[in-house]
Protein backbone atom coordinates (compact mmCIF):
# COMPACT_ATOMS: atom_id res chain seq x y z
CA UNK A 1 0.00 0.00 0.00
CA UNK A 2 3.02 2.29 0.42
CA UNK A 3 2.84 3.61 -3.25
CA UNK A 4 -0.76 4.56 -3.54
CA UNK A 5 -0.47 6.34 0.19
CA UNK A 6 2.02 8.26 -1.53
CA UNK A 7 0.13 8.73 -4.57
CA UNK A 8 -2.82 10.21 -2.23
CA UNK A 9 -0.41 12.73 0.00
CA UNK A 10 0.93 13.88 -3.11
CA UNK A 11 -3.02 14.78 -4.45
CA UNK A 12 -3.94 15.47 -1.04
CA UNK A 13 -0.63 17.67 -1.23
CA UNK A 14 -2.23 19.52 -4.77
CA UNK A 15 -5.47 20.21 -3.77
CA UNK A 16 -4.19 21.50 -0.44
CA UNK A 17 -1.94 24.05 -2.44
CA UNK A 18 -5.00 24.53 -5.06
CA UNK A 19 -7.33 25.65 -1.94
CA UNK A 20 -4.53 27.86 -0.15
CA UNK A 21 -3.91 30.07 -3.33
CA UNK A 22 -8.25 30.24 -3.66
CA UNK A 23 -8.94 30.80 0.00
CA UNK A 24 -6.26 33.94 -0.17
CA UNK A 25 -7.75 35.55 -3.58
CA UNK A 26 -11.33 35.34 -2.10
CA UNK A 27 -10.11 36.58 0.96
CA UNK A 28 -8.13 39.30 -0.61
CA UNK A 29 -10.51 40.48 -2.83
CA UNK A 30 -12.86 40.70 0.14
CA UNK A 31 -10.00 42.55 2.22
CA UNK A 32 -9.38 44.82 -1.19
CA UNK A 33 -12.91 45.96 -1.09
CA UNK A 34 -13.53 47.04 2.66
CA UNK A 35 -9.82 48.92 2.90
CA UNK A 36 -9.98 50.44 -0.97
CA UNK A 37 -12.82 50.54 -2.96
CA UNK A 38 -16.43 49.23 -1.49
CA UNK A 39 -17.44 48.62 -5.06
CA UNK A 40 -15.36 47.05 -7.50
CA UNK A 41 -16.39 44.87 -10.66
CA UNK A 42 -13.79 43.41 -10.98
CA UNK A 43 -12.79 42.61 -7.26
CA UNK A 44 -16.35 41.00 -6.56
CA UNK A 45 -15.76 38.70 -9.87
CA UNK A 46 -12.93 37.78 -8.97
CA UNK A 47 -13.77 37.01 -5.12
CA UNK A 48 -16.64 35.18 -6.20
CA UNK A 49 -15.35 33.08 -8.63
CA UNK A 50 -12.53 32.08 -5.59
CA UNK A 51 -14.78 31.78 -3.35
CA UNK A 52 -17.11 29.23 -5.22
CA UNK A 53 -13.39 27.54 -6.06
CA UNK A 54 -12.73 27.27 -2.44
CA UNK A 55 -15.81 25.61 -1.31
CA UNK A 56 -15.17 22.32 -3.67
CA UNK A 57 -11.91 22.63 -2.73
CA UNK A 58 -12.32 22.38 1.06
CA UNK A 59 -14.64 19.37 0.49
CA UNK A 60 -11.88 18.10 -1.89
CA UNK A 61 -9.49 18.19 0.93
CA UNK A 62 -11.99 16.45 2.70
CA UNK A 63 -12.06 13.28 0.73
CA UNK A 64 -8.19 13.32 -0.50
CA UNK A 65 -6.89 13.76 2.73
CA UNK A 66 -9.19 10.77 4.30
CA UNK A 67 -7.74 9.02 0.72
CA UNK A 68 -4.05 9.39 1.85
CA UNK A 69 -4.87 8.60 5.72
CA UNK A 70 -6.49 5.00 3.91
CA UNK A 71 -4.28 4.47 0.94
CA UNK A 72 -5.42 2.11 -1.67
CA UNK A 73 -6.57 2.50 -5.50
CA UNK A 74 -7.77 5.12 -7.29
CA UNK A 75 -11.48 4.57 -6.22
CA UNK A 76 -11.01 5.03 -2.53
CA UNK A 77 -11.97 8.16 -2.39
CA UNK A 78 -15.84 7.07 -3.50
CA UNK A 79 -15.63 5.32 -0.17
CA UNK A 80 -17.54 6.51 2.52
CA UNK A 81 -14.57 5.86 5.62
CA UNK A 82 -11.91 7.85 2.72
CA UNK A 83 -14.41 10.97 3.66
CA UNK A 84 -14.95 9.61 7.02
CA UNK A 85 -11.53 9.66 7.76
CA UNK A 86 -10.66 13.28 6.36
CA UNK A 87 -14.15 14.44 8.26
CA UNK A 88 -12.72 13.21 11.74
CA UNK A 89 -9.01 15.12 11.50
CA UNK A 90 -7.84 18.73 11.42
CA UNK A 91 -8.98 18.90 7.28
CA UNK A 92 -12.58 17.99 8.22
CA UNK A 93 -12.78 20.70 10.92
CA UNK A 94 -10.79 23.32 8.49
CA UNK A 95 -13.57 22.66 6.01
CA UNK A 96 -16.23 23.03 8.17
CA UNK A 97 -15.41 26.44 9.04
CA UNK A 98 -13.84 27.13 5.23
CA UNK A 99 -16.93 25.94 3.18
CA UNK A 100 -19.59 28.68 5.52
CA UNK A 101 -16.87 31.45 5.44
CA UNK A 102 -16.94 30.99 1.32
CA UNK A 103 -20.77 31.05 1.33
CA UNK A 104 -20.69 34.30 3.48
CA UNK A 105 -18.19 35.68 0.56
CA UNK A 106 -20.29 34.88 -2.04
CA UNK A 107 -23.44 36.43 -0.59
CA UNK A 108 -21.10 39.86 0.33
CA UNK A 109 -19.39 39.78 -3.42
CA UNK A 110 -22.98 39.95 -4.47
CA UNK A 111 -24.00 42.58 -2.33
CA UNK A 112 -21.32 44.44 -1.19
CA UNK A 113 -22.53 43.64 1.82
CA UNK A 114 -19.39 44.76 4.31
CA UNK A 115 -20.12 42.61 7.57
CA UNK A 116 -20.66 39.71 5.23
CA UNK A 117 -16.81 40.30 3.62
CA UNK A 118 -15.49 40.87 6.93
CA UNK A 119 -16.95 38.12 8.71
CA UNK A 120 -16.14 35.46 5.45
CA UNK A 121 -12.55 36.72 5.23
CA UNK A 122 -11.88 36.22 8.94
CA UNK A 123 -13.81 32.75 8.91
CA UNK A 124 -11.40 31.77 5.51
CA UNK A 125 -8.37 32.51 7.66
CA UNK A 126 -9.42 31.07 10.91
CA UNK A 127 -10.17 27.77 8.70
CA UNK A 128 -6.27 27.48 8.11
CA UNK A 129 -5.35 28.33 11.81
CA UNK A 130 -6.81 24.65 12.46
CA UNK A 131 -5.25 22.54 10.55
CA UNK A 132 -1.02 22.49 9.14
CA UNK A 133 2.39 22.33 11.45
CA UNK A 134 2.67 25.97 11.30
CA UNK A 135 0.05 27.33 13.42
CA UNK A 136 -0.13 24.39 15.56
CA UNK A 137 3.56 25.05 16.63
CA UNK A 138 4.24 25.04 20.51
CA UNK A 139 4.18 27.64 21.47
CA UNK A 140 -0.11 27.98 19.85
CA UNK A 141 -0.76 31.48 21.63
CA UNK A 142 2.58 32.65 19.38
CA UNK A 143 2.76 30.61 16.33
CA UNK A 144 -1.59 30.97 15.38
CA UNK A 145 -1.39 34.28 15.78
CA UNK A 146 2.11 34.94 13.43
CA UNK A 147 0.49 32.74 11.05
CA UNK A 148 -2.69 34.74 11.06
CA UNK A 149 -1.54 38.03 10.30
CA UNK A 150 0.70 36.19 7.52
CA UNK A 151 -2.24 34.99 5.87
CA UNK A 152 -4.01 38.52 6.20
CA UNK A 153 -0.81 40.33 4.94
CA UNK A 154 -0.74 38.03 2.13
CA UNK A 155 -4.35 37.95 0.78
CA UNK A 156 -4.43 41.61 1.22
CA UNK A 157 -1.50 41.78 -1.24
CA UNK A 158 -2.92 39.37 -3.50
CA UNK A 159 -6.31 40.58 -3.39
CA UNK A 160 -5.88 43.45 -5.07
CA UNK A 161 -3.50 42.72 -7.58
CA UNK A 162 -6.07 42.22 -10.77
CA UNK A 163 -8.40 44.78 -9.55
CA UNK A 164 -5.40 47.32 -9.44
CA UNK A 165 -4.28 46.02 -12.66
CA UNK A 166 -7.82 46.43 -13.93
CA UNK A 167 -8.11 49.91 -13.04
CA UNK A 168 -5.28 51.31 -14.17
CA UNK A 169 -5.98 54.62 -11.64
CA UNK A 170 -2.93 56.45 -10.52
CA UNK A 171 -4.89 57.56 -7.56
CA UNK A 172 -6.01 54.21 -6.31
CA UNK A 173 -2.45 52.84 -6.72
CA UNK A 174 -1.31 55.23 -4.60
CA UNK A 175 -3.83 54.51 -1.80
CA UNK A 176 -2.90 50.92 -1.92
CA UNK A 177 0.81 51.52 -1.43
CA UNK A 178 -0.09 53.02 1.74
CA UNK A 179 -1.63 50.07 3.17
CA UNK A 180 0.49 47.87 1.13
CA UNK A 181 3.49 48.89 3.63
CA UNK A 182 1.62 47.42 6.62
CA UNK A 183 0.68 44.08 4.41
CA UNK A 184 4.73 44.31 3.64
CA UNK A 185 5.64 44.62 7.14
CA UNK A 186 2.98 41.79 8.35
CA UNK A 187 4.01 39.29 5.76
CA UNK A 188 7.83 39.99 6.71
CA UNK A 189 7.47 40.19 10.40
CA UNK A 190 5.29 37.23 11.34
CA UNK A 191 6.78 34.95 8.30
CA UNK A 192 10.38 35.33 10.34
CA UNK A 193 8.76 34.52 13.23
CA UNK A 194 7.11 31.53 12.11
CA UNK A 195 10.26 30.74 10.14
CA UNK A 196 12.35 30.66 13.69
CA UNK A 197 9.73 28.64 15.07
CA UNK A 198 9.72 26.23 12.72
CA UNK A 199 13.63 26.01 11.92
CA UNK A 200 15.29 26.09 15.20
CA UNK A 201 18.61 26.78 13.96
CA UNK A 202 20.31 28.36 11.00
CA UNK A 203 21.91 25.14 9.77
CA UNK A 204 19.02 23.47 9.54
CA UNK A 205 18.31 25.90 6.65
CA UNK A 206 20.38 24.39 4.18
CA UNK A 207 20.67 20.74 5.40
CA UNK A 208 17.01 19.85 5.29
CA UNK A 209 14.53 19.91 2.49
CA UNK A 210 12.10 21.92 4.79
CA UNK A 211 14.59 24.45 4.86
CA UNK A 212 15.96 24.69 1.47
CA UNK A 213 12.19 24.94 0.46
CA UNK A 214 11.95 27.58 3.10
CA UNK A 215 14.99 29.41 1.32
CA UNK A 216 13.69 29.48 -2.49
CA UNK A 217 10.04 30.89 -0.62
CA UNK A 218 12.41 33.80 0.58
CA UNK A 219 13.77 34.22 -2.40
CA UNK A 220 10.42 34.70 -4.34
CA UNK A 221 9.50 36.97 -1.36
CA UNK A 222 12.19 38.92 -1.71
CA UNK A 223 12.01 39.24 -5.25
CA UNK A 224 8.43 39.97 -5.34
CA UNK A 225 9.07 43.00 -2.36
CA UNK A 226 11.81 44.21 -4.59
CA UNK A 227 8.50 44.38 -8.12
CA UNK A 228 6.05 46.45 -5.31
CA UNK A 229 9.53 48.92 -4.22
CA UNK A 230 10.15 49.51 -7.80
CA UNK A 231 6.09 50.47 -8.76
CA UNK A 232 5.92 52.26 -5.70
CA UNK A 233 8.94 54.24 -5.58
CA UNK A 234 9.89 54.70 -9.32
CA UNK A 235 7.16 54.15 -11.92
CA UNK A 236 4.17 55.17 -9.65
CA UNK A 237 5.68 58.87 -8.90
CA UNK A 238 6.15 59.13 -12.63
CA UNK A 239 2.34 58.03 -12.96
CA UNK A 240 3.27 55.38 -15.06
CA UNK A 241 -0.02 53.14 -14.80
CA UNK A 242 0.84 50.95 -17.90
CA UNK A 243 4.25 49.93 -17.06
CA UNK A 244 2.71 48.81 -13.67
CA UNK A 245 -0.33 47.05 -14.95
CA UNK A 246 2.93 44.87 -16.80
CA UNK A 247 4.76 44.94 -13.44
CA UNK A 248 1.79 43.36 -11.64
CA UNK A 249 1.95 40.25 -13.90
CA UNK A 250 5.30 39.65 -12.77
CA UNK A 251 3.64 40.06 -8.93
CA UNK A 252 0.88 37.38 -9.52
CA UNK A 253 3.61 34.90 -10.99
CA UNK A 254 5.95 35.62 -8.35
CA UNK A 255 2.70 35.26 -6.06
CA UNK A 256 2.19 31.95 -7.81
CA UNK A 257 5.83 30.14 -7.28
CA UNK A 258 5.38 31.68 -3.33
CA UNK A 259 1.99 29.84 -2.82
CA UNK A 260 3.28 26.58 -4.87
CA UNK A 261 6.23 26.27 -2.31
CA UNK A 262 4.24 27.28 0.52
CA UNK A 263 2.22 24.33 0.05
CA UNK A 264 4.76 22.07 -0.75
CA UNK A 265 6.04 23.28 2.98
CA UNK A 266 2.63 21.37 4.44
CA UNK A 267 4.58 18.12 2.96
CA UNK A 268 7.64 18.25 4.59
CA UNK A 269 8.30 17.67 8.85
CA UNK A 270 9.61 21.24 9.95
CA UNK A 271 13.08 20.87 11.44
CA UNK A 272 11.47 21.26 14.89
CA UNK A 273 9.93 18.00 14.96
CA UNK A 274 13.19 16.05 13.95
């Protein structure tokens, strides 16, 4: 059975990664309309179309991850103990809060309905915060809460991107940046706090595959801090809208290497626990 286990973590491993990168655009896109713009076309397409995403997605999770708990062929996860299995650990409970919080998305895309974006965007976060190594890291009342305002930062940032890009308004870039700096410092902050947690020790960085995935995330972070310094501080003073709408592309494929590794992350034991 030890091949089609594997076979199973590594979908489990997909659809987890799939469902990260859709819970943080619906997310976003709900975060990008209560700080920026209350009404936004674009935004509320884009946040619904996540946020329907999400919702198979966390019931995906559901039945691949009771799949790779059970192992076997490919029609295991038709079985009713596959989704048994996932509904009784950390995924079940993750998409029991995920799957409302998407529903409460959907009915604020549709209405711009603020309490309803706020409450599904807090919700969608929370529904990662119980389930993963990360936030479940002794110490809990230090690591959830790091991991927490990473996830905010993050959707924040990646929230707006097409709506921005969309837009093409000087003006409105400029009020992101401002809040952009706080999503900057959030994402920085709590991800090297997390990162210590989770590490332990520098050489751990480069002599185990947590850690050299940890290292090419950095990278991607760094080089997609270094795109947002370069709109904000050169092309957006010149009011350069177009060359930004082309630097924002670059973002979002930056964005989608950091949330391909970041899941890959949920694969691998954390040097802690070695």
């Amino acid at each position: 059975m030890g091949e089609p286990v594997e076979l199973w973590v590594l979908l489990a491993g997909i659809v987890r990664g799939f469902l990260y990168a859709a819970m943080l655009l619906a997310a976003g896109s709900a975060l990008y309309l209560l700080m920026l713009v209350r009404r936004d076309a674009v935004a509320a397409r884009v946040g619904q179309w996540s946020a329907a995403g999400a919702a198979v997605l966390y019931a995906l999770a559901v039945g691949s991850g009771g799949a790779a708990m059970l192992g076997g062929g490919a029609g295991v996860i038709f079985t009713l103990p596959a989704w048994s299995f996932g509904a009784d650990s950390s995924v079940g409970v993750s998409a029991a809060i995920g799957i409302p919080a998407m529903l409460m998305l959907l009915a604020g895309f549709a209405r711009a309905h603020a309490a309803a974006l706020g409450a599904g965007a807090g919700a969608a976060i929370i529904s990662f915060l119980v389930t993963g190594h990360a936030a479940l890291a002794e110490p809990v009342a230090l690591s959830t809460p790091m991991v927490a305002l990473h996830l905010a930062g993050g959707a924040f940032w990646l929230g707006a991107l097409i709506p921005l890009r969309a837009a093409g308004d000087a003006a409105l870039l400029t009020r992101f940046s401002a809040r952009a700096v706080w999503a900057v410092a959030l994402i920085v902050l709590s991800g090297v706090g997390v990162a210590v947690v989770q590490v332990t020790r520098w050489d751990a960085l480069a002599a185990t595959d947590y850690g050299v995935r940890l290292l090419w995330k950095l990278g991607f972070v760094a080089a997609l801090i270094t795109v947002a310094a370069f709109n904000r501080f050169v092309l957006l003073p010149k009011a350069k809208t177009a060359v930004i709408a082309r630097t924002i592309v670059v973002e979002l494929v930056l964005f989608a290497f950091i949330l391909a590794i970041a899941a890959s992350l949920t694969m691998v034991p954390p040097p802690r626990s070695i």
